[in-house]
C-alpha atoms as a PDB file:
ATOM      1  CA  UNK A   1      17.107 -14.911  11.525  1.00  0.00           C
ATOM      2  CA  UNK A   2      16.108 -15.200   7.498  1.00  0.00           C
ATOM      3  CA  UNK A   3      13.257 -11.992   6.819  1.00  0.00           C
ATOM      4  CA  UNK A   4       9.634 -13.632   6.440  1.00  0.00           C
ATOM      5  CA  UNK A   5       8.941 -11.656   2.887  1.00  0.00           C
ATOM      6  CA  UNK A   6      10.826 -12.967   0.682  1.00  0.00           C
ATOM      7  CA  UNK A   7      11.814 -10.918  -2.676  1.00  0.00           C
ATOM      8  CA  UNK A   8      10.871 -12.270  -5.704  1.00  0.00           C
ATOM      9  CA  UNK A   9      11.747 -11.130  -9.084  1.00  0.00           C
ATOM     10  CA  UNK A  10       9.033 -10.536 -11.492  1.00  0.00           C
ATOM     11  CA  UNK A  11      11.421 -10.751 -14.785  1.00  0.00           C
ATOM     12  CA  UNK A  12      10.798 -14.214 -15.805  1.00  0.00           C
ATOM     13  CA  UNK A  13       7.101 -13.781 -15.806  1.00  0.00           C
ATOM     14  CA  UNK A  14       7.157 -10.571 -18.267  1.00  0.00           C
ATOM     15  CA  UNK A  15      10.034 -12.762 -20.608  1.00  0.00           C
ATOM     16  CA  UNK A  16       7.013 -15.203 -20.831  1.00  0.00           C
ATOM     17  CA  UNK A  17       8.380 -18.384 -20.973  1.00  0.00           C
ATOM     18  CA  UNK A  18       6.877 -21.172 -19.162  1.00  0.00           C
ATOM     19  CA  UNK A  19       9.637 -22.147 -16.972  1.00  0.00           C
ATOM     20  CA  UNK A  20       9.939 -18.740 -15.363  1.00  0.00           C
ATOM     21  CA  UNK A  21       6.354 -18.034 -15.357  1.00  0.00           C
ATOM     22  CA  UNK A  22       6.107 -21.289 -13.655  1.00  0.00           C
ATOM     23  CA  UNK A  23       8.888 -20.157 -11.010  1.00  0.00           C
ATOM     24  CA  UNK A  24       7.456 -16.796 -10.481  1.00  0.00           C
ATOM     25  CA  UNK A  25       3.754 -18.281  -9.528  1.00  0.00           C
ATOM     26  CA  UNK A  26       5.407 -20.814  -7.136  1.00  0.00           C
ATOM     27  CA  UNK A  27       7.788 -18.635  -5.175  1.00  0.00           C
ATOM     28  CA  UNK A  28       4.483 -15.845  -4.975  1.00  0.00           C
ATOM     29  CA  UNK A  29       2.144 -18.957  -3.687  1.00  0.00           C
ATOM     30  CA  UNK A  30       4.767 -19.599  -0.985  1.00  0.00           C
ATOM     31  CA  UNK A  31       5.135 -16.037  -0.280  1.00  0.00           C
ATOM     32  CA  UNK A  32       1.722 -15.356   0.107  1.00  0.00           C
ATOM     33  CA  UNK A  33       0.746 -19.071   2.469  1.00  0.00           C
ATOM     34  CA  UNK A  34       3.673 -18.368   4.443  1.00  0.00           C
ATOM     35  CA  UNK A  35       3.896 -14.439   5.102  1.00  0.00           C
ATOM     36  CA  UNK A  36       1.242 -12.878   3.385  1.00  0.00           C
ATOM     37  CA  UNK A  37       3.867 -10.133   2.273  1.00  0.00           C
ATOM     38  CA  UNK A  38       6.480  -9.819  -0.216  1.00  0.00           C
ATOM     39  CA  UNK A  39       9.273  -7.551  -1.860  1.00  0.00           C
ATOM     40  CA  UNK A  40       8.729  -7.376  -6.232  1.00  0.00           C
ATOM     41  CA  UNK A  41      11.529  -6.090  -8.706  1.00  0.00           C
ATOM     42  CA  UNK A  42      11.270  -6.168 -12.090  1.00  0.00           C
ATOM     43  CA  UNK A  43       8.157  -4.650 -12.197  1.00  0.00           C
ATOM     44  CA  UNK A  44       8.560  -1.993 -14.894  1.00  0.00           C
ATOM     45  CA  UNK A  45       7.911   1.135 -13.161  1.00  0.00           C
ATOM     46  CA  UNK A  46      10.332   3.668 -13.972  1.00  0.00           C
ATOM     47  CA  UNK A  47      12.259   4.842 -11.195  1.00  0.00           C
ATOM     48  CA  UNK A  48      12.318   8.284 -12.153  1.00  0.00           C
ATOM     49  CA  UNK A  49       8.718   8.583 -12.143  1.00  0.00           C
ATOM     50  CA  UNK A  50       8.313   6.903  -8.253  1.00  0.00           C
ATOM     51  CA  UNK A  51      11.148   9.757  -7.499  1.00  0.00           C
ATOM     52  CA  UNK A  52       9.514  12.523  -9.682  1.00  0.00           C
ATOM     53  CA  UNK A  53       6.176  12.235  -7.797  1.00  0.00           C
ATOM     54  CA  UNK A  54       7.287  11.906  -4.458  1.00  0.00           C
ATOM     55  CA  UNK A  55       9.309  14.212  -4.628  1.00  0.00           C
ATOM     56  CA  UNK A  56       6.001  16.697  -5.866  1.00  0.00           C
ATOM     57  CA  UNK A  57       4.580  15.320  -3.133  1.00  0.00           C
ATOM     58  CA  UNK A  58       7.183  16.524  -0.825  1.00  0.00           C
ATOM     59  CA  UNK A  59       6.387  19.991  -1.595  1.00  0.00           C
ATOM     60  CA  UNK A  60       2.114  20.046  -1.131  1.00  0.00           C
ATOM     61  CA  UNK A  61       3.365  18.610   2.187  1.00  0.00           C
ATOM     62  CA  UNK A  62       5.796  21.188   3.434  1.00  0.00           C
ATOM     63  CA  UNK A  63       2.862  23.942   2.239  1.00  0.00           C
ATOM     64  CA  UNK A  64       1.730  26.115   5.133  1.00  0.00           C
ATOM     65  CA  UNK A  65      -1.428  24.242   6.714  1.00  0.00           C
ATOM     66  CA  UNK A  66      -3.623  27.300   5.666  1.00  0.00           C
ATOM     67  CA  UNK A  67      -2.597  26.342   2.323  1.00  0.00           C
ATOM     68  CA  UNK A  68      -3.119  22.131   2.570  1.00  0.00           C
ATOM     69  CA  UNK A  69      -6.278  23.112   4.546  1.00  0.00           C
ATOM     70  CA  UNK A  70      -7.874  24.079   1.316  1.00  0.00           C
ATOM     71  CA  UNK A  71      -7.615  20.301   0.203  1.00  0.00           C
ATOM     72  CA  UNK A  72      -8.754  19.414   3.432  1.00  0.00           C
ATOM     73  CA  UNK A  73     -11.258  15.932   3.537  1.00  0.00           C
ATOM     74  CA  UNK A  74     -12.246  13.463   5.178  1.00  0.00           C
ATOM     75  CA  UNK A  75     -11.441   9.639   5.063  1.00  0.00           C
ATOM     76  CA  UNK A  76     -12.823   8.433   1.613  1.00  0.00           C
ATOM     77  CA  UNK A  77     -12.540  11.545   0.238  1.00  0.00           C
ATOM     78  CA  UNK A  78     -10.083  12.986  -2.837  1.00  0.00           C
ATOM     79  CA  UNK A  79      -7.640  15.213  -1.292  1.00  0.00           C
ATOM     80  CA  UNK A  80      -5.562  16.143   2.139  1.00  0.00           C
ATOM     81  CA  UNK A  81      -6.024  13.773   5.139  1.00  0.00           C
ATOM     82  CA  UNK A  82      -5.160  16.202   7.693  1.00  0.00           C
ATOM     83  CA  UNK A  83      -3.399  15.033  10.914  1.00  0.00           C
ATOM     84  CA  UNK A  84      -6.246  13.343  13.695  1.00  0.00           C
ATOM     85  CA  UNK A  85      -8.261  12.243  11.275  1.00  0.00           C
ATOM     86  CA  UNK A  86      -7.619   8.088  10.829  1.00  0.00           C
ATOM     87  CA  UNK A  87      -6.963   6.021  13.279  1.00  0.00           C
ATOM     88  CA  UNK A  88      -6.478   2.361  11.617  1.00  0.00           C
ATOM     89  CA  UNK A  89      -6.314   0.414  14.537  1.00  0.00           C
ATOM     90  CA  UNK A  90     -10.204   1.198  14.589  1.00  0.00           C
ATOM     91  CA  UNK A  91     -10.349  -1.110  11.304  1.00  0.00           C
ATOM     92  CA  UNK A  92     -10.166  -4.063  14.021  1.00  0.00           C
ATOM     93  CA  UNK A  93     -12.423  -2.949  16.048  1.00  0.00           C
ATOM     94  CA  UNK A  94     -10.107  -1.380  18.571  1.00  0.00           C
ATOM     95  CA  UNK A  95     -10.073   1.957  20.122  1.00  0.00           C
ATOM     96  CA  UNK A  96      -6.582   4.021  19.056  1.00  0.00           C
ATOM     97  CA  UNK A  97      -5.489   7.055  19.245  1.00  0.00           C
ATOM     98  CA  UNK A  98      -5.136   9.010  15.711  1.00  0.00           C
ATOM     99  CA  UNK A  99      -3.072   7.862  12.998  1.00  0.00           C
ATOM    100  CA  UNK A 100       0.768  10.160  13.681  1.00  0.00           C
ATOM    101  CA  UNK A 101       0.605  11.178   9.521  1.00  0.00           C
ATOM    102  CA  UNK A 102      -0.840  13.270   6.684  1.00  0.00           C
ATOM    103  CA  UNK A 103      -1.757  12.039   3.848  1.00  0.00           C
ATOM    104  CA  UNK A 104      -2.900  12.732  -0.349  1.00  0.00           C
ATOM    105  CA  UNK A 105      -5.544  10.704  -0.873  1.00  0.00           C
ATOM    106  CA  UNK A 106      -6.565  10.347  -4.603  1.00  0.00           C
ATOM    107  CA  UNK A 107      -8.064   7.200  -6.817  1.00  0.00           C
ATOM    108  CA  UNK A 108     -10.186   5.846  -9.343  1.00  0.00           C
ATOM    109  CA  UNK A 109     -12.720   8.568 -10.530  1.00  0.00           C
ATOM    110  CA  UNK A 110     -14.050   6.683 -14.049  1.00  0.00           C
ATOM    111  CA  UNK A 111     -17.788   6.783 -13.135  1.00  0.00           C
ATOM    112  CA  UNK A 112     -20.581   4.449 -13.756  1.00  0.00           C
ATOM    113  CA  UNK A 113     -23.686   6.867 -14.087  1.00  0.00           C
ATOM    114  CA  UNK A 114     -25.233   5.441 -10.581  1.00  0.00           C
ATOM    115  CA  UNK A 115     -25.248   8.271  -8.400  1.00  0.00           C
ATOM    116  CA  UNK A 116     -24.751   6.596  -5.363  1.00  0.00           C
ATOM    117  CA  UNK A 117     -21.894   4.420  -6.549  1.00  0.00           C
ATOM    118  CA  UNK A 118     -20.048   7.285  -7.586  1.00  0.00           C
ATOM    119  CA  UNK A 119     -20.264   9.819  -5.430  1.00  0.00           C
ATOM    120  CA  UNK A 120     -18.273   7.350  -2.800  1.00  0.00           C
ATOM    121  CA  UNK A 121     -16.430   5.116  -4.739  1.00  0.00           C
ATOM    122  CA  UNK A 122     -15.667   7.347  -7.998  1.00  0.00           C
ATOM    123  CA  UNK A 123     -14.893  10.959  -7.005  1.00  0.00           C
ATOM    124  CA  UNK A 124     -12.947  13.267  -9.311  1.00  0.00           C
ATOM    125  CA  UNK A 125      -9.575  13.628  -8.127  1.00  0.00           C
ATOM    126  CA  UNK A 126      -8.482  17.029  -6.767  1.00  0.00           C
ATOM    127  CA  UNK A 127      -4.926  18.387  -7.096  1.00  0.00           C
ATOM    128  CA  UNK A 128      -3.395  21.382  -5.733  1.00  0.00           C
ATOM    129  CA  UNK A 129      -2.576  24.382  -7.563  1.00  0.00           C
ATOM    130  CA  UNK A 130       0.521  24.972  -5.559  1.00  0.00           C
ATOM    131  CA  UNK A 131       2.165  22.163  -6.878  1.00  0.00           C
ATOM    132  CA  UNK A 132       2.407  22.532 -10.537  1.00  0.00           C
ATOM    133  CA  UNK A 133       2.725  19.061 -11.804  1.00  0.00           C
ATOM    134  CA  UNK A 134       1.912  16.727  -9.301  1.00  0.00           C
ATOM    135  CA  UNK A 135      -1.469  15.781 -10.813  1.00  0.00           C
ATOM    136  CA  UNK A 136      -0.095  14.765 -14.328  1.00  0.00           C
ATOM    137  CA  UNK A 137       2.766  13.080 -12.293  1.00  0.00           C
ATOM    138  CA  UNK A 138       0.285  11.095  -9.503  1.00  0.00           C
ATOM    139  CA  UNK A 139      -1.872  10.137 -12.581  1.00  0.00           C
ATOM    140  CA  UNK A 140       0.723   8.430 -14.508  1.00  0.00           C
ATOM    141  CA  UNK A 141       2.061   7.226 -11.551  1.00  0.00           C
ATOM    142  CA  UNK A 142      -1.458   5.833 -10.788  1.00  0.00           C
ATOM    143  CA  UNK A 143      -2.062   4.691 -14.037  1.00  0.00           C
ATOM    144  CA  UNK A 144       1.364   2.144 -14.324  1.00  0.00           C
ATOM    145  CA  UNK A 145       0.424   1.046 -11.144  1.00  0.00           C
ATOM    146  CA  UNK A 146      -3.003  -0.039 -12.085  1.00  0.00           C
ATOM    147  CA  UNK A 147      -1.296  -1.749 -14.925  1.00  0.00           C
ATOM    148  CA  UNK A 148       0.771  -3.648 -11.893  1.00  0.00           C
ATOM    149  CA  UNK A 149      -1.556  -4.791 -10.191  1.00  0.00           C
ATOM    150  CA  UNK A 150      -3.566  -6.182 -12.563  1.00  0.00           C
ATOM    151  CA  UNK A 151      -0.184  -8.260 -13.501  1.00  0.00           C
ATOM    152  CA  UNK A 152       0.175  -9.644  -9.789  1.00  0.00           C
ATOM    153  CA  UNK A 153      -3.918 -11.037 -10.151  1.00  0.00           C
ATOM    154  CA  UNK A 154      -3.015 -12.292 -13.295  1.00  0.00           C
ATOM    155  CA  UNK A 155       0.257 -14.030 -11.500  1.00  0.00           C
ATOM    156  CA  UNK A 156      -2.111 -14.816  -8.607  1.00  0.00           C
ATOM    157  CA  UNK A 157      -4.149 -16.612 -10.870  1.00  0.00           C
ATOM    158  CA  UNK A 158      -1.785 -18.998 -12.296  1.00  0.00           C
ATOM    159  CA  UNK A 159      -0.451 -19.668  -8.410  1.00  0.00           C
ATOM    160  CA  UNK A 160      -3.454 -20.928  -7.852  1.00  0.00           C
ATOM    161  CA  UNK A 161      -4.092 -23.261 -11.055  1.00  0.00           C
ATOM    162  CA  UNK A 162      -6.200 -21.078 -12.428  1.00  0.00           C
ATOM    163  CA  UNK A 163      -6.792 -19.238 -15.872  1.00  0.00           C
ATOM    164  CA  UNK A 164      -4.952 -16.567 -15.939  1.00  0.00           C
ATOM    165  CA  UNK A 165      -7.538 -13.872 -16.291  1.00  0.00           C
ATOM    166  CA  UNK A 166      -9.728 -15.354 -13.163  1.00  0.00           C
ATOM    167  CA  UNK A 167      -9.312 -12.146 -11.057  1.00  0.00           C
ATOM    168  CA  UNK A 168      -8.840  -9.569 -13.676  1.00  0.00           C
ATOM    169  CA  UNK A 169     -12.106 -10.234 -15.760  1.00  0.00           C
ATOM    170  CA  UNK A 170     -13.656  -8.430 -12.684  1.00  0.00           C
ATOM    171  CA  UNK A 171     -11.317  -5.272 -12.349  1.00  0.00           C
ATOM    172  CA  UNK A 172     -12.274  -3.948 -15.575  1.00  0.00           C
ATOM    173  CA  UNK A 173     -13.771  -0.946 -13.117  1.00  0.00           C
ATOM    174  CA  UNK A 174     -11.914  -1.237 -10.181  1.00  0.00           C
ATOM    175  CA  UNK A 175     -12.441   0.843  -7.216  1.00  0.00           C
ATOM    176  CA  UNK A 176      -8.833   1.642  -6.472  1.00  0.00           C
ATOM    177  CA  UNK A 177      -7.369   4.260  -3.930  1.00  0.00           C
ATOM    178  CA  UNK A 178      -4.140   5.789  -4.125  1.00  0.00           C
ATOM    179  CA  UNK A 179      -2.643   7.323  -0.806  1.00  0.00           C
ATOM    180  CA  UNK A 180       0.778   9.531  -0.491  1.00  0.00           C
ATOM    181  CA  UNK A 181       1.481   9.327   3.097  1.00  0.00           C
ATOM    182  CA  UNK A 182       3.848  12.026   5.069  1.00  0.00           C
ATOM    183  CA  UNK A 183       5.099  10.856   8.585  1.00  0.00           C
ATOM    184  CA  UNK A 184       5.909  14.648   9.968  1.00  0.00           C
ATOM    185  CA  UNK A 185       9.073  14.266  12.467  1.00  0.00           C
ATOM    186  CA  UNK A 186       8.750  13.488  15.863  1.00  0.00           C
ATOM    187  CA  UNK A 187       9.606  16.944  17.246  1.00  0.00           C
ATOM    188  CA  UNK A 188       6.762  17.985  14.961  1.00  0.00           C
ATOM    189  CA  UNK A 189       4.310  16.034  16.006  1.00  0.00           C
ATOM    190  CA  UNK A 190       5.407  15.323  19.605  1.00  0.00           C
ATOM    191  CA  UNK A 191       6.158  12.338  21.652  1.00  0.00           C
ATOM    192  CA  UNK A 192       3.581   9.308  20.811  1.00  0.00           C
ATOM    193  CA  UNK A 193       0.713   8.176  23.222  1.00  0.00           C
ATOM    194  CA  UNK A 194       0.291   5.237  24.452  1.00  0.00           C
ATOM    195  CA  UNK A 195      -0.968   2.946  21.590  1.00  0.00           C
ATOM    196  CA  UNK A 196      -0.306   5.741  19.188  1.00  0.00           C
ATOM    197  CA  UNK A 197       1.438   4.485  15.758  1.00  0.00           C
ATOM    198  CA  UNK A 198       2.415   6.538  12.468  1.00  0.00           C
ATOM    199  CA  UNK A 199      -0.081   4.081  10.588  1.00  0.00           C
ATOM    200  CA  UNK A 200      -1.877   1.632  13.594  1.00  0.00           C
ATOM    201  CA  UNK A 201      -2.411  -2.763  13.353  1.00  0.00           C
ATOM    202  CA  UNK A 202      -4.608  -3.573  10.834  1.00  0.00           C
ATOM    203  CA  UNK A 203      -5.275  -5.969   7.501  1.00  0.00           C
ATOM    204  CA  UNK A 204      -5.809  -4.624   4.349  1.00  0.00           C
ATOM    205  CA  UNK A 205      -9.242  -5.373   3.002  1.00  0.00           C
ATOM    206  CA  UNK A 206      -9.309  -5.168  -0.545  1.00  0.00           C
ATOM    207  CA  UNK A 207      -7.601  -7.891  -2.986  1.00  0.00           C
ATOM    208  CA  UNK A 208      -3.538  -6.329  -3.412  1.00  0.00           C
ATOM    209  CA  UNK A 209      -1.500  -3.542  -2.097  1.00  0.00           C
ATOM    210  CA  UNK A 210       1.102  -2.300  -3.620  1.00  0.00           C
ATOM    211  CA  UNK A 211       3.869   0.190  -1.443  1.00  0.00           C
ATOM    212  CA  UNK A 212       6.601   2.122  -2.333  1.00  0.00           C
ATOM    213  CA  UNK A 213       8.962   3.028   0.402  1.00  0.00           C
ATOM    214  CA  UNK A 214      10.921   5.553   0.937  1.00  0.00           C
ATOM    215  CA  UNK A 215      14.906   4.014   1.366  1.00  0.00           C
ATOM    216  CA  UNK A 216      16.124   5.320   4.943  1.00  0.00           C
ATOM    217  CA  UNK A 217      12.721   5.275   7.005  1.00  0.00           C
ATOM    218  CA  UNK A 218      12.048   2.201   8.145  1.00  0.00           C
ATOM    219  CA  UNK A 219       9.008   1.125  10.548  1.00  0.00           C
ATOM    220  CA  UNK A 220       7.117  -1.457   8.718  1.00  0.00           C
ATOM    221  CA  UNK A 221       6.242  -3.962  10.648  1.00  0.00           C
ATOM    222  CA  UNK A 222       4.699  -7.171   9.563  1.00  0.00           C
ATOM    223  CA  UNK A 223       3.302  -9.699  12.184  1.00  0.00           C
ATOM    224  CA  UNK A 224       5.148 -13.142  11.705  1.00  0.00           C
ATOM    225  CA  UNK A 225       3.383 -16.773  11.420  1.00  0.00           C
ATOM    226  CA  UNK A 226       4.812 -17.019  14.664  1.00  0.00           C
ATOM    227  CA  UNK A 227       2.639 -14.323  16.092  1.00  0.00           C
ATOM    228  CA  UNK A 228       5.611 -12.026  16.554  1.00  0.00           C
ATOM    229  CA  UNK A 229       5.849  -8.612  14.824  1.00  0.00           C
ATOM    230  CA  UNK A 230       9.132  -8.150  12.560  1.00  0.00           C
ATOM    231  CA  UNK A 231      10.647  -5.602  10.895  1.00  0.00           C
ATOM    232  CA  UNK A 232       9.649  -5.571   7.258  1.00  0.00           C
ATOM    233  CA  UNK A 233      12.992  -5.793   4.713  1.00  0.00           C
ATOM    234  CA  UNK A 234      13.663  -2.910   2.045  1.00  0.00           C
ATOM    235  CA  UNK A 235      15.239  -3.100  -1.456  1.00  0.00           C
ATOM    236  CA  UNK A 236      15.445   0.478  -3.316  1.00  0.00           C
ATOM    237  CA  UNK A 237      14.230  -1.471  -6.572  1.00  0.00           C
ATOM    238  CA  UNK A 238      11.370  -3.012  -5.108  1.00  0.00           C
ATOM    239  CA  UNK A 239       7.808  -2.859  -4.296  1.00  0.00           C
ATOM    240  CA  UNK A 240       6.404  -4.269  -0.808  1.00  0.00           C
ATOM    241  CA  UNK A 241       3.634  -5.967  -1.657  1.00  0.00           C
ATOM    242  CA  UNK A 242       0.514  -7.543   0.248  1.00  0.00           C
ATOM    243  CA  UNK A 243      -2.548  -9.040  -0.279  1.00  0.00           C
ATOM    244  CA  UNK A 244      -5.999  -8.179   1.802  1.00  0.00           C
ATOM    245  CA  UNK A 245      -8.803 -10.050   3.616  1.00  0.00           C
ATOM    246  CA  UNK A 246     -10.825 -10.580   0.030  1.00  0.00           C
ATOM    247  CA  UNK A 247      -8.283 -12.240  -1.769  1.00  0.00           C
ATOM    248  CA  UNK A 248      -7.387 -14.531   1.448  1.00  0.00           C
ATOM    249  CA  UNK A 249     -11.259 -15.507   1.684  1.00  0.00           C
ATOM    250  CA  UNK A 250     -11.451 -15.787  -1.780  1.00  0.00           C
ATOM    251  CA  UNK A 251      -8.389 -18.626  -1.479  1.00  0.00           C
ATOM    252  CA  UNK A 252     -10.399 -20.268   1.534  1.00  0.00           C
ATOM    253  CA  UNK A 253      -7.439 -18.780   3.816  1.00  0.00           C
ATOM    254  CA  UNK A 254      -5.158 -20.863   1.981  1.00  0.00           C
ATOM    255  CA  UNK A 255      -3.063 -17.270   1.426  1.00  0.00           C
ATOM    256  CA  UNK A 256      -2.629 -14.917   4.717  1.00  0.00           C
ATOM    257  CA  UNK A 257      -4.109 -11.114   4.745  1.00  0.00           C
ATOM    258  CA  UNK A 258      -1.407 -10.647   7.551  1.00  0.00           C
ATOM    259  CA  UNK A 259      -1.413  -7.607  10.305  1.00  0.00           C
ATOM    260  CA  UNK A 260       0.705  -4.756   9.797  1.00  0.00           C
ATOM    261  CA  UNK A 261       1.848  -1.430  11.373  1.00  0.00           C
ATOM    262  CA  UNK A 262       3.935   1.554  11.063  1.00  0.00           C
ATOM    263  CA  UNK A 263       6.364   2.174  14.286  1.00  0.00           C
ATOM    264  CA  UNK A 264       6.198   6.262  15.371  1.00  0.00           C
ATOM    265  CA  UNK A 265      10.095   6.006  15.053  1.00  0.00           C
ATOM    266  CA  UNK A 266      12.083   2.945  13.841  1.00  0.00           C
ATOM    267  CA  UNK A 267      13.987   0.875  16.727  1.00  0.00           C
ATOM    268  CA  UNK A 268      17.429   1.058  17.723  1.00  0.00           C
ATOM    269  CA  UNK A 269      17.531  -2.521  18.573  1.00  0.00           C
ATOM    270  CA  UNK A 270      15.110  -5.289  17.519  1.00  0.00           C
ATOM    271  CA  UNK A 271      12.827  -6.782  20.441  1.00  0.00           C
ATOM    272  CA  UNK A 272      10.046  -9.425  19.939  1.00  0.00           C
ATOM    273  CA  UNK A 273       6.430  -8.433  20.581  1.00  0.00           C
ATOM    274  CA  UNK A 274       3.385 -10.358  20.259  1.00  0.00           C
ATOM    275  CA  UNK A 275       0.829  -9.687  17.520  1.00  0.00           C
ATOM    276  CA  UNK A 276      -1.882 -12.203  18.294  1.00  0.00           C
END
């Protein structure tokens, strides 16, 4: 059976000729009415700076938890999201058990002067001493894929017939977050509950993720057209990419914000399960 998110490659849109600008913004349009997710190479983002920070990231993770516990926040907050604290599957409305990960959560912290704006939206970013380079490394990191992003609204744009700077005339201050995410082992964290995911079903609600997996892992799921949840594909090169509930309502639904989730451990053998 032929994955549901496709891979398209970004090249012909940076060349900039017409045709292949033309090509890229069709095959996203389809991508995004039909699945709601897709796989992007050709991005520019060097390689050796998506291995340089995770592997930074790596080590704040394997720090005692005395040590992480000093970074210790809540969710929203710049730092370490320590195990129990999110639970996604609340996002819908539904009660889940806690989230089975850690996460670094850092983000846009260019503030506006309003007080109230910033301290939730804006928050400096906080990086640990431990790890001698993982700020300037995150930042960068953060910083090219800002630059991404903006490129997939400006794509997004011309998939819909529009001009081409329709979305990003209004991300000139974006609100952005940036999350590292750990999935501990299993015989570290124990055998699953019921209901209990590494990352639980939900939809994104901003306008575009952006993910970069790690090759060998494995449990994205993505739930089908069909209303069954599939295994999401991987390509070392690429990005997974996805779009969230406010760019789908601002297309009039005509693109998907689709349901995803992260499996505690990947299967052995594929099975179909509902995800209506």
């Amino acid at each position: 059976m032929p994955s549901s998110v496709p891979l398209v490659d970004l090249s012909p849109w940076f060349a900039g000729t017409s045709e292949g600008r033309a090509e890229v913004a069709g095959r996203i349009d389809q991508a995004l009415r039909e699945s709601g997710f897709l796989l992007v190479t050709g991005h520019g983002v060097p390689d050796e700076l998506r291995h340089r920070t995770r592997e930074l990231a790596r080590e704040f993770f394997a720090l005692p938890e005395d040590v992480k516990q000093r970074y210790a926040v809540t969710v929203g907050g710049r730092g370490w999201l320590p195990p129990g604290v999110e639970a996604n599957g609340y996002a819908e409305g539904t009660e889940t058990p806690p989230d089975l990960k850690e996460s670094y959560s850092a983000g846009a912290d260019t503030r506006t002067g309003v007080a109230e704006v910033d301290g939730f939206w804006f928050q400096p970013n906080v990086w640990p001493h431990e790890v001698p380079g993982l700020g300037e490394a995150a930042t960068e990191y953060m910083r090219r894929m800002r630059a991404l992003a903006d490129h997939l609204l400006e794509i997004f744009a011309a998939a819909l017939g529009l001009a081409q700077s329709h979305f990003t005339r209004h991300t000139g201050h974006p609100t952005y977050t940036f999350n590292i995410n750990w999935y501990p082992p299993m015989t570290h964290v124990g055998p699953p509950a019921p209901d209990q995911f590494r990352i639980g079903p939900h939809t994104d609600f901003g306008t575009v993720t952006v993910l970069d997996r790690q090759a060998g892992v494995g449990g994205l799921q993505v739930c089908t057209a069909d209303g069954e949840w599939a295994d999401a594909p991987f390509h070392p090169e690429a990005f997974t990419v996805n779009i969230g509930d406010l760019m789908a309502r601002w297309t009039g639904d005509r693109w998907r914000s689709t349901r995803h989730r992260v499996l505690p451990r990947p299967r052995r053998h594929p099975t179909k399960t509902s995800c209506r």
